[in-house]
N, C-alpha and C. Protein backbone atom coordinates (compact mmCIF):
# COMPACT_ATOMS: atom_id res chain seq x y z
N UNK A 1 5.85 30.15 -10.26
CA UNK A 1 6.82 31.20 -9.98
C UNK A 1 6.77 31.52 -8.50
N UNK A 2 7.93 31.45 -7.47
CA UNK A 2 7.93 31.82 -6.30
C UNK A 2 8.66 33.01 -5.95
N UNK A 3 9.23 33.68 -6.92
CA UNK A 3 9.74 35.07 -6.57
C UNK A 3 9.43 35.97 -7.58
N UNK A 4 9.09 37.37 -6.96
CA UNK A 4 9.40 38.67 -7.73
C UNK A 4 10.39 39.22 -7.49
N UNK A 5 10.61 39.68 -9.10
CA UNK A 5 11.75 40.95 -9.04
C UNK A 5 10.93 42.39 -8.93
N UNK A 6 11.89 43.41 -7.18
CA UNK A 6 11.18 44.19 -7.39
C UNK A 6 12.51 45.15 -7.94
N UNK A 7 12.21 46.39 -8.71
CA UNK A 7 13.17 46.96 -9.10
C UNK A 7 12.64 48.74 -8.59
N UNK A 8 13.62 49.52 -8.88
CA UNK A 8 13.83 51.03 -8.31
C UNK A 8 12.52 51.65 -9.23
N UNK A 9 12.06 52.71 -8.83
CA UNK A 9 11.10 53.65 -9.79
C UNK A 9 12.27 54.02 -10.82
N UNK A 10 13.51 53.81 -10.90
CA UNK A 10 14.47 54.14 -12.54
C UNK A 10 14.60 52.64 -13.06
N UNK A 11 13.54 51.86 -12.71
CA UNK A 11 14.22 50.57 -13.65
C UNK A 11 15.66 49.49 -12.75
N UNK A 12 15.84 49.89 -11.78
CA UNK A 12 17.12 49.13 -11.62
C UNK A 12 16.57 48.07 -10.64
N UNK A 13 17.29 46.95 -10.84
CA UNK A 13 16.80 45.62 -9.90
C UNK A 13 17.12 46.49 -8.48
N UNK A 14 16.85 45.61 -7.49
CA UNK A 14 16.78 45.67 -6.60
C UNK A 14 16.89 44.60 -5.24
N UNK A 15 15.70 44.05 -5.28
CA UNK A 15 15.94 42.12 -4.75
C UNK A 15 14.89 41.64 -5.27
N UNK A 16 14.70 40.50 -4.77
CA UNK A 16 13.50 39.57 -5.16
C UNK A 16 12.76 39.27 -3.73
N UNK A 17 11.48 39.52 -4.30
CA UNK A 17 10.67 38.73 -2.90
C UNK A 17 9.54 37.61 -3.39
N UNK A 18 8.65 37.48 -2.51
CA UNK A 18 7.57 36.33 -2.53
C UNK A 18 6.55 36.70 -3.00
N UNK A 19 5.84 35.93 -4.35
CA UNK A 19 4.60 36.31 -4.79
C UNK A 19 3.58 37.07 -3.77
N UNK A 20 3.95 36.70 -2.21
CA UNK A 20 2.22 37.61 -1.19
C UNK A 20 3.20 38.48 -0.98
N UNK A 21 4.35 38.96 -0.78
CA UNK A 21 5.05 40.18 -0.12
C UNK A 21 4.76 41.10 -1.94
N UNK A 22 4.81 40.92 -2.86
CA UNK A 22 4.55 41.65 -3.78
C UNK A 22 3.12 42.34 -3.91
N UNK A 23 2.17 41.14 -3.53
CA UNK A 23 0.57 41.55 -3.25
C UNK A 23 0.19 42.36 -2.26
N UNK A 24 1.00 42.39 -1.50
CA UNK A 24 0.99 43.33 -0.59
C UNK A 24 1.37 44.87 -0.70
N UNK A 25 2.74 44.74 -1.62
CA UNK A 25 2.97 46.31 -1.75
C UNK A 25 2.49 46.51 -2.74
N UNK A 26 1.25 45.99 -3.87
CA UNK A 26 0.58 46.47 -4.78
C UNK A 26 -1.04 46.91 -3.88
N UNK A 27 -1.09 46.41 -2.58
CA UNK A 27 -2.58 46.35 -1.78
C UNK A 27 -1.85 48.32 -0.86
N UNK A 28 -0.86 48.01 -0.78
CA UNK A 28 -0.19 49.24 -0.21
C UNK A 28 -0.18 50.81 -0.86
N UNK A 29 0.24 49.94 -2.12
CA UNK A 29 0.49 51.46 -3.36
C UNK A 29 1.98 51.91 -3.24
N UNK A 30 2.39 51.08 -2.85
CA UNK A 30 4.19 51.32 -3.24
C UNK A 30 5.15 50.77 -4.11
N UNK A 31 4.16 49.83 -4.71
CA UNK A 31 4.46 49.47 -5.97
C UNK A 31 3.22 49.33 -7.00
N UNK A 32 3.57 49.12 -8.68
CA UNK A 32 3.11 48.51 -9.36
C UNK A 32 3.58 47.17 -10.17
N UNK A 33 2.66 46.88 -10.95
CA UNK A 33 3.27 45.42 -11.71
C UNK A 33 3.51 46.74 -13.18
N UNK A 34 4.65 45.77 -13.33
CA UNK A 34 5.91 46.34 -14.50
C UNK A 34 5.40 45.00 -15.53
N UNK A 35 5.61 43.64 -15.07
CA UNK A 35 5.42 42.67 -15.83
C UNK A 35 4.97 41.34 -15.05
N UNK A 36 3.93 41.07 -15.53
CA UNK A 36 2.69 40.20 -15.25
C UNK A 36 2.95 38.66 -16.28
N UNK A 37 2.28 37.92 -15.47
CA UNK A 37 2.16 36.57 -16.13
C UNK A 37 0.29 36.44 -16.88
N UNK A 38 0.71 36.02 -18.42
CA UNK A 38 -0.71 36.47 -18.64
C UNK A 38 -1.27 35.68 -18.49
N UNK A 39 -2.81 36.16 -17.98
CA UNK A 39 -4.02 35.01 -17.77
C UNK A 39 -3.98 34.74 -16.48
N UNK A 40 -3.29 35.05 -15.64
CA UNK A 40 -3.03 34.18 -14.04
C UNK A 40 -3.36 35.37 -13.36
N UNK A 41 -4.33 35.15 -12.29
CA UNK A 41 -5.11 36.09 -11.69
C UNK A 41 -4.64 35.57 -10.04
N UNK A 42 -4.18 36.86 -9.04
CA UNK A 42 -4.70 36.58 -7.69
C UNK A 42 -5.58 37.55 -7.16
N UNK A 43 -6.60 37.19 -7.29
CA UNK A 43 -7.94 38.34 -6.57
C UNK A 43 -8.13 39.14 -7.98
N UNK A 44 -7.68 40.33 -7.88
CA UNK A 44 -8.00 41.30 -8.65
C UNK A 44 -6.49 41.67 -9.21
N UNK A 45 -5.40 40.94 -9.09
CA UNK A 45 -4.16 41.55 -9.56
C UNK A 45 -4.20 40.53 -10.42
N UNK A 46 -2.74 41.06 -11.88
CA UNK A 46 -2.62 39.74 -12.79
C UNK A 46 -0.99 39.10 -11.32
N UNK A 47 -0.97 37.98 -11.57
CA UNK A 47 0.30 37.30 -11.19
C UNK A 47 1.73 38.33 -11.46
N UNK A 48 2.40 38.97 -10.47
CA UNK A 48 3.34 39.64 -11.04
C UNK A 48 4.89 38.55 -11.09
N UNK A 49 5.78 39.13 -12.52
CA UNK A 49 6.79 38.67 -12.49
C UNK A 49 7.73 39.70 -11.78
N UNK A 50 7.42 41.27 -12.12
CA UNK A 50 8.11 42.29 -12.09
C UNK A 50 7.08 43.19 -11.25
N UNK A 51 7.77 43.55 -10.27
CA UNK A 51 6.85 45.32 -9.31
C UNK A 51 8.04 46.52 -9.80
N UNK A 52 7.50 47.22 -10.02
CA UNK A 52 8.35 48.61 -10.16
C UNK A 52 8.00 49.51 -8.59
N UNK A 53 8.67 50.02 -7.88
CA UNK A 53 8.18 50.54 -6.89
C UNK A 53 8.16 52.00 -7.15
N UNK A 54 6.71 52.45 -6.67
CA UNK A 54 6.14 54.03 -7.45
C UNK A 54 7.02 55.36 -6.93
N UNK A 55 7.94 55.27 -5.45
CA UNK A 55 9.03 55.89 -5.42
C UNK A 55 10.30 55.92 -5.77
N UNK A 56 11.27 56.47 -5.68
CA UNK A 56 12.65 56.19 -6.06
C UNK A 56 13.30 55.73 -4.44
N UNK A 57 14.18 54.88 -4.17
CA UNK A 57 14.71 54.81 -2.89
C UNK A 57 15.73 54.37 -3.14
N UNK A 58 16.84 55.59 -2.44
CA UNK A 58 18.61 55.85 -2.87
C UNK A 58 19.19 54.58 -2.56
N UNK A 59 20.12 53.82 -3.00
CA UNK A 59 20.99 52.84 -2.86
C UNK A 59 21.83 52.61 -3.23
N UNK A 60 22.73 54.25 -3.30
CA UNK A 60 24.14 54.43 -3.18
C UNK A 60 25.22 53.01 -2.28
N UNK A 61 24.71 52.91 -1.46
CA UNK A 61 24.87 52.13 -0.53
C UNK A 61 25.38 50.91 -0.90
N UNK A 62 24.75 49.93 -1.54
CA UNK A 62 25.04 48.77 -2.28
C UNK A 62 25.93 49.09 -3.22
N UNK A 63 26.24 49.76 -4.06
CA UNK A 63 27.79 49.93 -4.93
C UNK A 63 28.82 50.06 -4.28
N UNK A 64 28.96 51.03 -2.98
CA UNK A 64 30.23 50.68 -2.24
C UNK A 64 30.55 49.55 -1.69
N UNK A 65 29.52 49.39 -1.29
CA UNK A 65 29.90 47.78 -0.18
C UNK A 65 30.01 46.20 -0.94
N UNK A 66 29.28 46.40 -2.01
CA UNK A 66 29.03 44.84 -2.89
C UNK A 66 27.92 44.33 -2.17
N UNK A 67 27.73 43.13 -3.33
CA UNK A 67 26.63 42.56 -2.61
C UNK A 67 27.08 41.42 -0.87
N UNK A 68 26.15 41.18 -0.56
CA UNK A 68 26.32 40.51 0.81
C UNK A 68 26.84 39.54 0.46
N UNK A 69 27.44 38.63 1.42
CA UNK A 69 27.64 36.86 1.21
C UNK A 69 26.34 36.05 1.24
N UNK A 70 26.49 34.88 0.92
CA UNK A 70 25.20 34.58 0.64
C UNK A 70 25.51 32.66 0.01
N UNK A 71 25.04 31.68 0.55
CA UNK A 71 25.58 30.20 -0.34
C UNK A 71 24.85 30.36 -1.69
N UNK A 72 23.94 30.91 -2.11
CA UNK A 72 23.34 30.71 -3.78
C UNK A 72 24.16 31.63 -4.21
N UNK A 73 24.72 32.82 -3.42
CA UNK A 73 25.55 34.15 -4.21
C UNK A 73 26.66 33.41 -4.70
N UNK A 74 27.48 32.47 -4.05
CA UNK A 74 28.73 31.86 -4.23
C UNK A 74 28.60 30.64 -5.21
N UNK A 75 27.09 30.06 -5.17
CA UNK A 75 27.04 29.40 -6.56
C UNK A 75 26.79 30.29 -7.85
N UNK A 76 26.04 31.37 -7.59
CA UNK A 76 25.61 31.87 -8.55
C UNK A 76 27.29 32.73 -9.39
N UNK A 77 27.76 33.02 -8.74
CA UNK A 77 29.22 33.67 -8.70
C UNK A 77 30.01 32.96 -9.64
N UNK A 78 30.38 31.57 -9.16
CA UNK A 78 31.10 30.43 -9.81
C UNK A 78 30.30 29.54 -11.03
N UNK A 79 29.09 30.07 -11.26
CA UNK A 79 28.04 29.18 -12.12
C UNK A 79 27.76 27.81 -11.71
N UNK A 80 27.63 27.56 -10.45
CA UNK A 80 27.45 26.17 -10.18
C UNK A 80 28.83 25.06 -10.66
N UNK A 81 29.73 25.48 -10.22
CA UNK A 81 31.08 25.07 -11.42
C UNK A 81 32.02 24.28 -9.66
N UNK A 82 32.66 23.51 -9.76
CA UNK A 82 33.17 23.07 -9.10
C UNK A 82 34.58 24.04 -9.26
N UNK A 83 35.29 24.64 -8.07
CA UNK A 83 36.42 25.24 -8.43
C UNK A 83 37.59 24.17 -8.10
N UNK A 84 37.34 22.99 -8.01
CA UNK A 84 38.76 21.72 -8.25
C UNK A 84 38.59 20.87 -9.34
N UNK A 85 37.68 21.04 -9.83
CA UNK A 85 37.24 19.64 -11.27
C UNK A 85 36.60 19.86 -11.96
N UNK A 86 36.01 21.48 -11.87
CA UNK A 86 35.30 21.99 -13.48
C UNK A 86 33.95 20.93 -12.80
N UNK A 87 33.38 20.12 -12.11
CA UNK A 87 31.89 18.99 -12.32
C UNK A 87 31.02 20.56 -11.61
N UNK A 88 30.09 19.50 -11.68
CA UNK A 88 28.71 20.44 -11.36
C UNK A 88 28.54 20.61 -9.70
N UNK A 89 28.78 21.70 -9.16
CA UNK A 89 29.11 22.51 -7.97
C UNK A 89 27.40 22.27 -6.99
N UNK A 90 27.70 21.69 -5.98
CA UNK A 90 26.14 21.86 -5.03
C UNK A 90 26.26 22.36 -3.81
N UNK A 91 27.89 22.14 -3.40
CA UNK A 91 28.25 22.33 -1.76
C UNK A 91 29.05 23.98 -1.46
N UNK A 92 28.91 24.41 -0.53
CA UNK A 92 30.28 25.37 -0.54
C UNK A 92 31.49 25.11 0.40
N UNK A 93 32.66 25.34 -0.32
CA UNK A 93 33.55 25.00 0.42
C UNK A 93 34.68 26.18 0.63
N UNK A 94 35.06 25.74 1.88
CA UNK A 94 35.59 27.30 2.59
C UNK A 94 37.44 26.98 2.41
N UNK A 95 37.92 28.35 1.71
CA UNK A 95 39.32 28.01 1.66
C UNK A 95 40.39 27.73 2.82
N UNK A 96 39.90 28.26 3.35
CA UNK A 96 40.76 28.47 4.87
C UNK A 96 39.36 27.51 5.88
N UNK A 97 39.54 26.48 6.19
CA UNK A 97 38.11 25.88 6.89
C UNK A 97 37.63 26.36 7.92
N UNK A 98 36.43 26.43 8.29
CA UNK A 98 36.01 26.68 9.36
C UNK A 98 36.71 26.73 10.49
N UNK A 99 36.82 25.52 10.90
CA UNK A 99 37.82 25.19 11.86
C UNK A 99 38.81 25.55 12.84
N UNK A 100 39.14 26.35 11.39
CA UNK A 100 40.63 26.99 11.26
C UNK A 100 40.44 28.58 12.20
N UNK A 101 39.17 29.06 11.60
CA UNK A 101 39.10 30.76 12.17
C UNK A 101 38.58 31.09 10.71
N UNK A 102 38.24 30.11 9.18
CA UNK A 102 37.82 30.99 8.05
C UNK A 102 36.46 31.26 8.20
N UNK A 103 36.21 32.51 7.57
CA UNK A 103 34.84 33.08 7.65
C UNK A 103 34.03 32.85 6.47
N UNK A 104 32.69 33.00 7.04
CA UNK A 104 31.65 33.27 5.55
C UNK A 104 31.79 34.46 4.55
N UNK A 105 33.11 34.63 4.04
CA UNK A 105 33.42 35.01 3.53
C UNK A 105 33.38 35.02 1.49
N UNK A 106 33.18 36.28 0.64
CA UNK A 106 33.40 35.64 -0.66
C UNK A 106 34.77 35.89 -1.12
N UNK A 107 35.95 35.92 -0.29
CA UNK A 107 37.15 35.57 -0.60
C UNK A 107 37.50 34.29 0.11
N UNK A 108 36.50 33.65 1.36
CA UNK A 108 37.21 32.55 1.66
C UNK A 108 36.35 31.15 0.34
N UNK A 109 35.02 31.53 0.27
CA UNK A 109 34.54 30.33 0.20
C UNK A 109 34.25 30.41 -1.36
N UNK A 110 33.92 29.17 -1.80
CA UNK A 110 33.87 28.88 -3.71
C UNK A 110 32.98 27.75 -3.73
N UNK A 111 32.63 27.30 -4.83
CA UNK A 111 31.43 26.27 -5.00
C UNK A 111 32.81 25.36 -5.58
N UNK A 112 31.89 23.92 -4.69
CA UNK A 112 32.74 22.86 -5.25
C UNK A 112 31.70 21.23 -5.20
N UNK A 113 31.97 20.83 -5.74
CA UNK A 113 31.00 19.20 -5.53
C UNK A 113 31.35 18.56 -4.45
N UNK A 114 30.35 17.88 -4.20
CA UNK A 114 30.30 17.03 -2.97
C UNK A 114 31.96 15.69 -2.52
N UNK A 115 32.15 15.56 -4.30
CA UNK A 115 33.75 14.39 -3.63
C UNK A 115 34.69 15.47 -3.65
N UNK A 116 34.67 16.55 -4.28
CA UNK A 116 36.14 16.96 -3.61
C UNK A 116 35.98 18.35 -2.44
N UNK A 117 34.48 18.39 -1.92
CA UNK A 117 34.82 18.83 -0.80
C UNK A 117 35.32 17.72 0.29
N UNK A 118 34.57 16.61 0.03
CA UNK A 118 34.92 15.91 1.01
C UNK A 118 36.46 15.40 0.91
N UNK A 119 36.94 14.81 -0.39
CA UNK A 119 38.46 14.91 -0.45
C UNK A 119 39.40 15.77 0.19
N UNK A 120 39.00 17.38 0.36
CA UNK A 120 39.84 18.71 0.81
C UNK A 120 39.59 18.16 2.21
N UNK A 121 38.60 18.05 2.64
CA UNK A 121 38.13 17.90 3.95
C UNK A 121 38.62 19.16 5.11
N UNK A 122 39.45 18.90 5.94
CA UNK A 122 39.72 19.96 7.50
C UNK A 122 41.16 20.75 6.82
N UNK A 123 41.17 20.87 5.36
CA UNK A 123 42.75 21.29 4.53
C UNK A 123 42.38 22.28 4.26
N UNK A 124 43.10 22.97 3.99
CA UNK A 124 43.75 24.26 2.80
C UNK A 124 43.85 23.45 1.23
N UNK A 125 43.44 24.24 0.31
CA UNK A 125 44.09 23.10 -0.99
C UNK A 125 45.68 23.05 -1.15
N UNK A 126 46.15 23.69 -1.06
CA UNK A 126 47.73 23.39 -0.55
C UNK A 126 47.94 21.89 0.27
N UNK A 127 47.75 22.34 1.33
CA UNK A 127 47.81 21.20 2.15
C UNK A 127 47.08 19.93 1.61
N UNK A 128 46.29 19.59 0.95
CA UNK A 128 45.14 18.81 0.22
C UNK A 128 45.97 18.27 -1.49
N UNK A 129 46.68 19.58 -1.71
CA UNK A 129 47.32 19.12 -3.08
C UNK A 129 45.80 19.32 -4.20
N UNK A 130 45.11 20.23 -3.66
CA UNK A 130 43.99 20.70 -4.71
C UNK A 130 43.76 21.98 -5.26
N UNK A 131 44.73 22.22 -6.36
CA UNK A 131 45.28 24.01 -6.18
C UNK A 131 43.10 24.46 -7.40
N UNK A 132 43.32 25.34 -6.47
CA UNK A 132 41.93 26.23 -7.04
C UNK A 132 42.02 26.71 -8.85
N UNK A 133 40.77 26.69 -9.63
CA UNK A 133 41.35 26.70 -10.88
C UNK A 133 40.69 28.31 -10.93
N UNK A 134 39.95 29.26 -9.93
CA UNK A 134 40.04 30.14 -10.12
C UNK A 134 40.00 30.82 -8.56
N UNK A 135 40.35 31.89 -8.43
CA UNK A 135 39.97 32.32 -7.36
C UNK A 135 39.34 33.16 -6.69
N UNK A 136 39.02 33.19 -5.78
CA UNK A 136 37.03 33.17 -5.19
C UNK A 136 37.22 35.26 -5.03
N UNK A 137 36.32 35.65 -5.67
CA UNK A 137 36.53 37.14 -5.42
C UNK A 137 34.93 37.56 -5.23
N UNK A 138 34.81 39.03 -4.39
CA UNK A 138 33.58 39.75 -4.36
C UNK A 138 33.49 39.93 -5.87
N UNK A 139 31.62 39.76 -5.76
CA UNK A 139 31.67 39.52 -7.35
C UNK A 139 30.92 41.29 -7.61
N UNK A 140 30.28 41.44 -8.43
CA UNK A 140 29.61 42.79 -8.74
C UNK A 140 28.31 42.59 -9.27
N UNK A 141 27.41 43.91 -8.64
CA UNK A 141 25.68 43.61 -8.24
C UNK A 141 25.37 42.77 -10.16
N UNK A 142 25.69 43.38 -10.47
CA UNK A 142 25.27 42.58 -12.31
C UNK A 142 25.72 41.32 -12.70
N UNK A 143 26.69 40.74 -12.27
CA UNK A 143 27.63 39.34 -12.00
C UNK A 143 26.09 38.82 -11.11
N UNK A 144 25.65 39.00 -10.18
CA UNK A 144 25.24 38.18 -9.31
C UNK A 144 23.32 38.06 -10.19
N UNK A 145 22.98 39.27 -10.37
CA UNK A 145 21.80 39.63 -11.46
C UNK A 145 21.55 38.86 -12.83
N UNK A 146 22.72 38.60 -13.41
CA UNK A 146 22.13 37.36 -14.19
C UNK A 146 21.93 35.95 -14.08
């Protein structure tokens, strides 16, 4: 396991970090382990899957804005799904291209496989004749959480 989930003192996710950044805020006291891997020891802690952090810290913040952009957010978004052929998605590809002035954007960009990004290539799918089978939207913090 290379990441923890740390979540709010109410239970709510939050992000994920690195098995030693978790050991650390349990060596700190700003968190605890919520849920442990059993039997797996580092030092004196069990292996955490889950830190609960022992304060509450407001994050009003993240519901207005959505989550960030991100290339695993945009697979995770689309399910690894190619948005021109339904195949299994590894690359991201930008609707409006780079090139062009498009941004890292999650209205410009969508997961697509390696032949028909390269098919779209320096295009628009218009221009390409590769119309999108869904289209690419900010997704929501629970969309991206499972």
């Amino acid at each position: 396991m290379d990441a923890v989930l740390v979540v709010n003192a109410d239970l709510g996710p939050l992000h994920r970090v690195t098995v030693q950044h978790a050991i650390r805020m349990l060596c700190r006291r700003v968190a605890e382990i919520h849920e442990a891997e059993p039997d797996r020891l580092i030092g004196v802690f069990p292996l955490p899957r889950v830190v609960r952090l022992v304060r509450y810290v407001v994050t009003r913040w993240r519901f207005r804005a959505g989550p960030g952009w991100s290339r695993a957010g945009v697979l995770a978004r689309d399910a690894r799904r190619c948005a021109y052929c339904d195949g299994p998605a590894g690359t991201i590809d930008h609707v409006l291209p780079r090139s062009r002035g498009g941004r890292n954007t999650w209205g410009n960009t969508t997961a697509s496989c390696y032949a028909c990004n390269q098919r779209k290539g320096d295009r628009t799918p218009a221009e390409a004749g590769m119309p999108l089978r869904r289209e690419p939207a900010t997704p929501s913090w629970v969309t991206l959480a499972r």
